[in-house]
C-alpha atoms as a PDB file:
ATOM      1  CA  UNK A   1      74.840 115.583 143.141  1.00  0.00           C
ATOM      2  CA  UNK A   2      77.882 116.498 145.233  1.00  0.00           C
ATOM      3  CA  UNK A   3      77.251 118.863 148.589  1.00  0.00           C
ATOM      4  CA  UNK A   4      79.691 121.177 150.228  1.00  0.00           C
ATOM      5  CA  UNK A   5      80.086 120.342 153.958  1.00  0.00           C
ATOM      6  CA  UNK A   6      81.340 123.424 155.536  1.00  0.00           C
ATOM      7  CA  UNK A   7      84.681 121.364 157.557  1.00  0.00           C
ATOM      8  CA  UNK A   8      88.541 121.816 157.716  1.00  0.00           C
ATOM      9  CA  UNK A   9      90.816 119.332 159.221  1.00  0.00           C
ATOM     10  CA  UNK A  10      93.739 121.503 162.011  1.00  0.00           C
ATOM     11  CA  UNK A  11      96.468 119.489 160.113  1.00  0.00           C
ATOM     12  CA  UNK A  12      97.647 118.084 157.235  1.00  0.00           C
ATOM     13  CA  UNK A  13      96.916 118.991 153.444  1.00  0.00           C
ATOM     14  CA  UNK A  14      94.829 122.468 153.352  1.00  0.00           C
ATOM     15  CA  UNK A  15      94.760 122.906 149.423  1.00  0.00           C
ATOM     16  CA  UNK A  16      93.993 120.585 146.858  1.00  0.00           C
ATOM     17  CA  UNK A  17      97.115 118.978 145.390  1.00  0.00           C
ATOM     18  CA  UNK A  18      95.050 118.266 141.897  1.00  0.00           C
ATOM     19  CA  UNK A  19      93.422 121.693 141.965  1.00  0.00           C
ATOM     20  CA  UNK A  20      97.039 122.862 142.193  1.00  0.00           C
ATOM     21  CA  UNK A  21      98.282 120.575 139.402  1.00  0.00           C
ATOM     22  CA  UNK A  22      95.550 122.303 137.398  1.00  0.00           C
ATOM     23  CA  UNK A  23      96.410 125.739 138.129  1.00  0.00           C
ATOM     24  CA  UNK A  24      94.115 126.577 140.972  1.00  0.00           C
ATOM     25  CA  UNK A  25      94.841 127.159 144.637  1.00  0.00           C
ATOM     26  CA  UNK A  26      92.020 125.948 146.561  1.00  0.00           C
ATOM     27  CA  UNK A  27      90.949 125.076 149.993  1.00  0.00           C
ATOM     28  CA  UNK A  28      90.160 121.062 150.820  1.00  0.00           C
ATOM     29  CA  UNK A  29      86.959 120.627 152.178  1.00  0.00           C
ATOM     30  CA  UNK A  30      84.411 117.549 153.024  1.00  0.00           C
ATOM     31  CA  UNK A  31      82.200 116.968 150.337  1.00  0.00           C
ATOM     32  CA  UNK A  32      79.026 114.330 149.874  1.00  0.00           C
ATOM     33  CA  UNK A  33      78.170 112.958 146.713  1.00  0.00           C
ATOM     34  CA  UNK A  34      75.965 110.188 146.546  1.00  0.00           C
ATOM     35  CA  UNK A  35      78.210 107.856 147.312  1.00  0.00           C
ATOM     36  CA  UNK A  36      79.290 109.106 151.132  1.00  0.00           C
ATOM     37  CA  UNK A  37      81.835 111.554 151.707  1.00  0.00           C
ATOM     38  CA  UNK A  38      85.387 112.702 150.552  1.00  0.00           C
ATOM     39  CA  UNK A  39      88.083 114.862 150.594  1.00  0.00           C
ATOM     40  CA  UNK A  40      87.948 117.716 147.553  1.00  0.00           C
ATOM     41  CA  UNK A  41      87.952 120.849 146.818  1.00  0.00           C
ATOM     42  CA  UNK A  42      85.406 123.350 144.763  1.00  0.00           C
ATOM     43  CA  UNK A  43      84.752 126.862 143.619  1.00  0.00           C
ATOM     44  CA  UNK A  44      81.721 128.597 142.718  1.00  0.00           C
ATOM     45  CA  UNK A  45      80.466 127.115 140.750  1.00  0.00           C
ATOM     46  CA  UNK A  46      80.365 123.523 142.229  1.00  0.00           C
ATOM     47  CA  UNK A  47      82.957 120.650 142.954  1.00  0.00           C
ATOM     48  CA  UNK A  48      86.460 121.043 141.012  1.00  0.00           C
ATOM     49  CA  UNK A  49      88.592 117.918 142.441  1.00  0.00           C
ATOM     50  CA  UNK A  50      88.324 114.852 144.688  1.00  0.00           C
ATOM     51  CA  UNK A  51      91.737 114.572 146.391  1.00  0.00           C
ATOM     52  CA  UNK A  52      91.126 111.533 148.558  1.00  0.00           C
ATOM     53  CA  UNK A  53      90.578 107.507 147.456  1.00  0.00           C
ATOM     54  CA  UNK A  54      88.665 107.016 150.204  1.00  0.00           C
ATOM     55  CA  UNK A  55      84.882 107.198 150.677  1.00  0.00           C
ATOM     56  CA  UNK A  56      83.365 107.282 154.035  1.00  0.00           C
ATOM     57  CA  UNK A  57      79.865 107.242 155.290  1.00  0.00           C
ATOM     58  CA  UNK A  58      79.770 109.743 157.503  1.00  0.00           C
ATOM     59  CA  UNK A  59      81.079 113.335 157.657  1.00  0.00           C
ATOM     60  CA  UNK A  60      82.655 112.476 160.967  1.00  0.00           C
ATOM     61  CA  UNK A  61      84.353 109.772 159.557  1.00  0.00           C
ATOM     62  CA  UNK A  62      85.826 111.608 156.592  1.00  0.00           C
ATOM     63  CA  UNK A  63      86.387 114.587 159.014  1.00  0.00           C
ATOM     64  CA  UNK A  64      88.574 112.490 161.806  1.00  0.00           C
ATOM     65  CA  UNK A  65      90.489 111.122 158.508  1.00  0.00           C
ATOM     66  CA  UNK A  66      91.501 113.891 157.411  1.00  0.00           C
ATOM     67  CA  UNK A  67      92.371 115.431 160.075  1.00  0.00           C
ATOM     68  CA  UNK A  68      94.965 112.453 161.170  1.00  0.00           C
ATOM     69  CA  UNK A  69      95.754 112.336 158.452  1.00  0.00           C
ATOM     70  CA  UNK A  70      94.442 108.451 157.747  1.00  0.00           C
ATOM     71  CA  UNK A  71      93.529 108.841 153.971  1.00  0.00           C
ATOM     72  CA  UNK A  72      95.227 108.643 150.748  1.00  0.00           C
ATOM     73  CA  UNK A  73      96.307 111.455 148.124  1.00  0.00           C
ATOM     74  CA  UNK A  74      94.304 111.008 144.515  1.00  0.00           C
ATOM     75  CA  UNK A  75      97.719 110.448 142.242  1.00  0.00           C
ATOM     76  CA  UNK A  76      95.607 111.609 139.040  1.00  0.00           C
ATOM     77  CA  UNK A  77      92.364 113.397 137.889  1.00  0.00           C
END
């Protein structure tokens, strides 16, 4: 089951590239599924895209990532 984590990076990518590609405009956020954290963005009714490759194992981790700017664009749903 994938959790919101309320967190926005101060640079980078704000919106979901993907969410875009499918017609939505949509804030990234940190999300946890059960396999760590990632970068992704959802609506109300749960998560919509994962934008990022990367896992990490922390919300810090994925947090500091993001907000360098140290992780890498999904190409594809």
């Amino acid at each position: 089951m994938t959790q919101i984590v309320q967190s926005q990076a101060t640079t980078g990518v704000t919106y979901g590239v993907l969410a875009a590609q499918c017609g939505e405009v949509l804030p990234m956020q940190v999300l946890r599924s059960g396999g760590g954290f990632y970068l992704g963005t959802c609506t109300e009714r749960g998560p919509f895209t994962r934008e990022s490759l990367e896992t990490w194992n922390t919300q810090a981790k994925a947090e500091k990532a993001w907000a360098k700017g140290h992780w890498s664009q999904k190409d594809h749903l």
